[in-house]
C-alpha atoms as a PDB file:
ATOM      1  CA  UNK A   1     -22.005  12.910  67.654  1.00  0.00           C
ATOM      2  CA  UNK A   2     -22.459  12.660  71.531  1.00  0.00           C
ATOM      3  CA  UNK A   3     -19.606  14.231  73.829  1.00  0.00           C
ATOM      4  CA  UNK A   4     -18.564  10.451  74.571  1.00  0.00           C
ATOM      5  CA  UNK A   5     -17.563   9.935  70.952  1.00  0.00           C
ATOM      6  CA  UNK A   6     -15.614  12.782  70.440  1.00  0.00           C
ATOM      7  CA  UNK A   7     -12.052  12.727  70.522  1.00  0.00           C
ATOM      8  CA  UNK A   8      -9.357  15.285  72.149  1.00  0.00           C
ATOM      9  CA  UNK A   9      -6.424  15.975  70.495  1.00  0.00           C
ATOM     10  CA  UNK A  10      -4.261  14.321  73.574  1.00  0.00           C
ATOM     11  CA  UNK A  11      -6.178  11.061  73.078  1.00  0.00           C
ATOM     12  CA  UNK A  12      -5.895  10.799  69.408  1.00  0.00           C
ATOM     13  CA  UNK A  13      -2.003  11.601  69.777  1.00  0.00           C
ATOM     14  CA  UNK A  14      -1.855   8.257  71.703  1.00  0.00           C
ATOM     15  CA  UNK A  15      -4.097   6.371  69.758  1.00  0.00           C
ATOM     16  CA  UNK A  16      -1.818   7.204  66.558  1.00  0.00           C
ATOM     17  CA  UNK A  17       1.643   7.445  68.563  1.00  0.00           C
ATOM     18  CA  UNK A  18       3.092   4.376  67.188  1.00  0.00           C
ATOM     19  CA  UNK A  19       5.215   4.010  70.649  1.00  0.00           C
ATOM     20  CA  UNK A  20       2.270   3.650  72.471  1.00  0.00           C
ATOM     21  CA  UNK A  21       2.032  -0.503  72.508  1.00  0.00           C
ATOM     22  CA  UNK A  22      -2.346  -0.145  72.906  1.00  0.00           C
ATOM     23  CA  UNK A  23      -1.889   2.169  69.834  1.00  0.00           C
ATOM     24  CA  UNK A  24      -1.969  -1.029  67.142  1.00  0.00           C
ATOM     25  CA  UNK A  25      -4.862  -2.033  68.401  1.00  0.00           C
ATOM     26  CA  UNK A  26      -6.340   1.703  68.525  1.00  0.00           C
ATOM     27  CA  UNK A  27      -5.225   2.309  65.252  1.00  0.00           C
ATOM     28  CA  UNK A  28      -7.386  -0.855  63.907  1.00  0.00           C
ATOM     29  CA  UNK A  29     -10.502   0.251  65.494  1.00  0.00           C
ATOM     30  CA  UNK A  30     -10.450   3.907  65.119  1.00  0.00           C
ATOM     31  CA  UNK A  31     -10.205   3.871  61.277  1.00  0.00           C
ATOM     32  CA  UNK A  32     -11.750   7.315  61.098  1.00  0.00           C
ATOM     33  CA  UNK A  33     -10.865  10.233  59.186  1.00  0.00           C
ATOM     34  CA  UNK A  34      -9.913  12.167  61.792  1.00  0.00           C
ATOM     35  CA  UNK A  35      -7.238   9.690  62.937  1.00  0.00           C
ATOM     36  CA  UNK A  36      -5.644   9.373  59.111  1.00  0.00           C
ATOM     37  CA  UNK A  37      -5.412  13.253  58.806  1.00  0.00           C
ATOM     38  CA  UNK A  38      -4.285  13.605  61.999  1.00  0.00           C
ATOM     39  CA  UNK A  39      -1.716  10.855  61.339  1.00  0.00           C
ATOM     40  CA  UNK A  40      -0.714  12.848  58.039  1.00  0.00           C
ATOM     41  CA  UNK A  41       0.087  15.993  60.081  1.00  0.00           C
ATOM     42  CA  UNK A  42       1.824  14.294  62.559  1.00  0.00           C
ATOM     43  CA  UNK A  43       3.923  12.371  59.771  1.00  0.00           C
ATOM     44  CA  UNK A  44       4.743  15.813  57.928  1.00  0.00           C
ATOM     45  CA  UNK A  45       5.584  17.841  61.292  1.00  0.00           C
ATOM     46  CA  UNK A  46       8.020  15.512  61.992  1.00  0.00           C
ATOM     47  CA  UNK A  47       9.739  15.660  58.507  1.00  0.00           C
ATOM     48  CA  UNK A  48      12.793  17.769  57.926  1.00  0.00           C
ATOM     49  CA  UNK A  49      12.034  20.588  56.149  1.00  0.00           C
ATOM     50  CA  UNK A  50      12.602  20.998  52.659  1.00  0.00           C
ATOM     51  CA  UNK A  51      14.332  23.601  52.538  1.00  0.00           C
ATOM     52  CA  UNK A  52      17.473  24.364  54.919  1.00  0.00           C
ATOM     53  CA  UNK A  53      16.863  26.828  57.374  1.00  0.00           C
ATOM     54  CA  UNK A  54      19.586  28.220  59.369  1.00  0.00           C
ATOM     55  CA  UNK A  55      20.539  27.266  63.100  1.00  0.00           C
ATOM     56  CA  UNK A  56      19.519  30.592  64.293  1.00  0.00           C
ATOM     57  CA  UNK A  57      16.693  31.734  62.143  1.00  0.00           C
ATOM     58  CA  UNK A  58      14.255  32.283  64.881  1.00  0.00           C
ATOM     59  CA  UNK A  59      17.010  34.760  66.607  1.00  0.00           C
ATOM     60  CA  UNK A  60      17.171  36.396  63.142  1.00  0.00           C
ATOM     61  CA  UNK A  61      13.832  36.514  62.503  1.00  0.00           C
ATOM     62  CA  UNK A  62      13.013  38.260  65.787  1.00  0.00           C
ATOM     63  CA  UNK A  63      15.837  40.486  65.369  1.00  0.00           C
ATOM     64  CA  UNK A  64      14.742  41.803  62.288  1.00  0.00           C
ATOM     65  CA  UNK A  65      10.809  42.428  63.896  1.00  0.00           C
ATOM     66  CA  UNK A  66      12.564  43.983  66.943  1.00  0.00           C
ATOM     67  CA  UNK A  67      14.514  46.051  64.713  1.00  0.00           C
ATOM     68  CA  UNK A  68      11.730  47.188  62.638  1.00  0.00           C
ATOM     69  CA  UNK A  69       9.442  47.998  65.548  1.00  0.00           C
ATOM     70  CA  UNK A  70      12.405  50.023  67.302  1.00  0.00           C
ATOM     71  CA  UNK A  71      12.455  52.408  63.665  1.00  0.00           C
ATOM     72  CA  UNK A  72       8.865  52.534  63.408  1.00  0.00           C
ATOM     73  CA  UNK A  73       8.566  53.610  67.214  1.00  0.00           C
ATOM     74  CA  UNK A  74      11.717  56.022  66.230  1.00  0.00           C
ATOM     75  CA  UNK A  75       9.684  58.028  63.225  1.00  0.00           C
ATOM     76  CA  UNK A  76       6.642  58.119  65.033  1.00  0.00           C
ATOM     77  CA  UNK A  77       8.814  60.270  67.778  1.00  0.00           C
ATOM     78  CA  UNK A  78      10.149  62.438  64.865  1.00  0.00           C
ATOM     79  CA  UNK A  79       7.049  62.850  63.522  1.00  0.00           C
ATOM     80  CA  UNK A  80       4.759  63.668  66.847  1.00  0.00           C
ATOM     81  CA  UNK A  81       7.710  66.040  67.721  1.00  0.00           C
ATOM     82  CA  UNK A  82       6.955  67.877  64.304  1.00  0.00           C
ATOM     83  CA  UNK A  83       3.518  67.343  64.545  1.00  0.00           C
ATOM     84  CA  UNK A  84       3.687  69.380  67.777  1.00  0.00           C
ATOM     85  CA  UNK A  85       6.409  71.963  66.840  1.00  0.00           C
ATOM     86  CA  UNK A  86       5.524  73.541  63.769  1.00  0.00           C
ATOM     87  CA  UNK A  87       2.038  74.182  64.719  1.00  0.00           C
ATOM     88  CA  UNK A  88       3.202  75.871  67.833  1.00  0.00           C
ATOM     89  CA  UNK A  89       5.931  77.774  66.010  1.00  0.00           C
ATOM     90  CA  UNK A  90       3.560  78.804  63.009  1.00  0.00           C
ATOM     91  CA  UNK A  91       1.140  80.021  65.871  1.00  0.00           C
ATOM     92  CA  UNK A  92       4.201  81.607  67.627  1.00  0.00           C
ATOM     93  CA  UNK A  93       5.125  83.656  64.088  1.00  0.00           C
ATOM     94  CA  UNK A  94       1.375  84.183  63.586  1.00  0.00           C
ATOM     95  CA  UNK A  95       1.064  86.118  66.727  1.00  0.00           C
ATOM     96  CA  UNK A  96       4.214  88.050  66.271  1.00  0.00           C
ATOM     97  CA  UNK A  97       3.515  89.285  62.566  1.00  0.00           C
ATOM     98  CA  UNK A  98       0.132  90.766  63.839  1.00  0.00           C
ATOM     99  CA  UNK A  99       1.313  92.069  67.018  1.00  0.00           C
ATOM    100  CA  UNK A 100       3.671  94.071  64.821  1.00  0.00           C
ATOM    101  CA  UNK A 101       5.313  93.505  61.420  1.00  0.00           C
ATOM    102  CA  UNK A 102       8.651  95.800  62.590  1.00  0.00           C
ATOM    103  CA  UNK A 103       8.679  93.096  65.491  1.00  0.00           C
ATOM    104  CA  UNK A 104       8.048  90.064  62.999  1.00  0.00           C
ATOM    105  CA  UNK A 105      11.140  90.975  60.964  1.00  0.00           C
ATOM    106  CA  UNK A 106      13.399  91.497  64.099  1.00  0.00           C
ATOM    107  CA  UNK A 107      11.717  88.031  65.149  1.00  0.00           C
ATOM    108  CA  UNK A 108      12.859  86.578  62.066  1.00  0.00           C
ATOM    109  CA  UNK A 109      16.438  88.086  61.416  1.00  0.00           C
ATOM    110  CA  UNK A 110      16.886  86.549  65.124  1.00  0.00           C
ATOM    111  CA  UNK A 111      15.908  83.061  64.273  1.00  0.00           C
ATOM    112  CA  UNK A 112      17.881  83.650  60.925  1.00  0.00           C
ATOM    113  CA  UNK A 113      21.044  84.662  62.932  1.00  0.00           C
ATOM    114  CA  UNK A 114      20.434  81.353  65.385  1.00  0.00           C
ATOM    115  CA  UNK A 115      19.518  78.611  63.258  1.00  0.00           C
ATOM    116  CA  UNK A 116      22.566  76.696  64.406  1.00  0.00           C
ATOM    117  CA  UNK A 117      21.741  77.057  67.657  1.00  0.00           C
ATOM    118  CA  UNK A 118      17.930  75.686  66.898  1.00  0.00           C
ATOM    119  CA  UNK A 119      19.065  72.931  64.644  1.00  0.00           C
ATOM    120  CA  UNK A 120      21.615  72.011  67.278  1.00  0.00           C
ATOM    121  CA  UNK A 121      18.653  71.775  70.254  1.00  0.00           C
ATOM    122  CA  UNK A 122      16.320  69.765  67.732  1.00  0.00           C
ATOM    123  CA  UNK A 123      18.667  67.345  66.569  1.00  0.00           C
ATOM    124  CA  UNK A 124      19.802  67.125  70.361  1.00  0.00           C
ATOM    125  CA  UNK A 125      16.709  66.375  71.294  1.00  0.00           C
ATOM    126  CA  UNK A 126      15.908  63.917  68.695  1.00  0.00           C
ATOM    127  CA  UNK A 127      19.360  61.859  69.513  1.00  0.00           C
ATOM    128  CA  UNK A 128      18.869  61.887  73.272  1.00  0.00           C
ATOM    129  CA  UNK A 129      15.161  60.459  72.711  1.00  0.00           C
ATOM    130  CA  UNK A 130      16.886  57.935  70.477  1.00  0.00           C
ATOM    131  CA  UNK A 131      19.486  56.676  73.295  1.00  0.00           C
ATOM    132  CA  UNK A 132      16.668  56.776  75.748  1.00  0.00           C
ATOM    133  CA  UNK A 133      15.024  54.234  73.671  1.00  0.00           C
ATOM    134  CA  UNK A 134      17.949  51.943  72.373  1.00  0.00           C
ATOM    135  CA  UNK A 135      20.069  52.054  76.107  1.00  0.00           C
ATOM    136  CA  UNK A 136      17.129  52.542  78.954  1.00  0.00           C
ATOM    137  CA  UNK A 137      14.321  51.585  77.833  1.00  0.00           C
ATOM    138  CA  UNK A 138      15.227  48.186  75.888  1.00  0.00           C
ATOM    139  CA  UNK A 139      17.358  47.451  79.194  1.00  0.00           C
ATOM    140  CA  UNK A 140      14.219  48.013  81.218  1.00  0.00           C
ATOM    141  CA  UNK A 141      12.117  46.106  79.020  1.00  0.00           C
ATOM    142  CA  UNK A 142      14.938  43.403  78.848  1.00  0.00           C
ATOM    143  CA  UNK A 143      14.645  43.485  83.101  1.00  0.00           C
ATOM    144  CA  UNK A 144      11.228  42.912  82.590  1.00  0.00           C
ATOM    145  CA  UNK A 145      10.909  39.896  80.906  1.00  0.00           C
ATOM    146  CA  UNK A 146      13.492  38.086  82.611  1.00  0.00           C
ATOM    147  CA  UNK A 147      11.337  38.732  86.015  1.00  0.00           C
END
């Protein structure tokens, strides 16, 4: 088929458009195969749907991926902050217990005595990385695409 022959999509949308008043005429020459699928698509894209879906599906829909995204982005913080941390602090205990074992055990009982204290900076840390994300960072991004 020579590049004169073939059709675009635009010009087969106005040979089958039955608004267009040349597209009778169209229609009866251009009995192709093409043209009847073409027609069949056009026919079923401009059916309702079967089934009912709601007024604001698409907002749900995207909701739900942005929503996902945000708690996969939200574990992979927790787990590259553990990923980094407990090497470091099995490295840190590592070079305490062989520097000394008397000084390992006072290392320890210390840690022991201010778990609260270490629990309360991780889980600190982990909530202000989480409101960085939800309050600056989605209102940044948000800037973003309106510009």
């Amino acid at each position: 088929m020579s590049d004169r022959n073939k059709l675009t999509d635009e010009k087969i949308q106005q040979i089958v458009d039955p608004k267009n008043p040349s597209s009778e005429k169209a229609q009866i020459r251009l009995l192709s195969e093409d043209a009847e699928l073409y027609s069949m698509l056009m026919e079923k894209l401009n059916m309702e749907p079967s089934i009912p879906i709601p007024e604001k599906f698409a907002l749900q829909t995207t909701t739900l991926a942005i929503r996902r995204k945000m708690i996969r982005d939200f574990l992979w913080n927790i787990v590259l902050f553990l990923a980094v941390s407990i090497p470091l602090i099995t490295i840190s205990l590592a070079v305490v217990y062989f520097m000394g074992q008397n000084m390992f055990w006072e290392f320890k009982n210390i840690i022991v005595q201010e778990i609260e204290y270490i629990l309360f900076a991780a889980i600190g840390f982990i909530t202000i990385q989480l409101i960085d994300k939800l309050l600056i960072q989605n209102k940044l991004e948000h800037l973003q695409n309106n510009h």
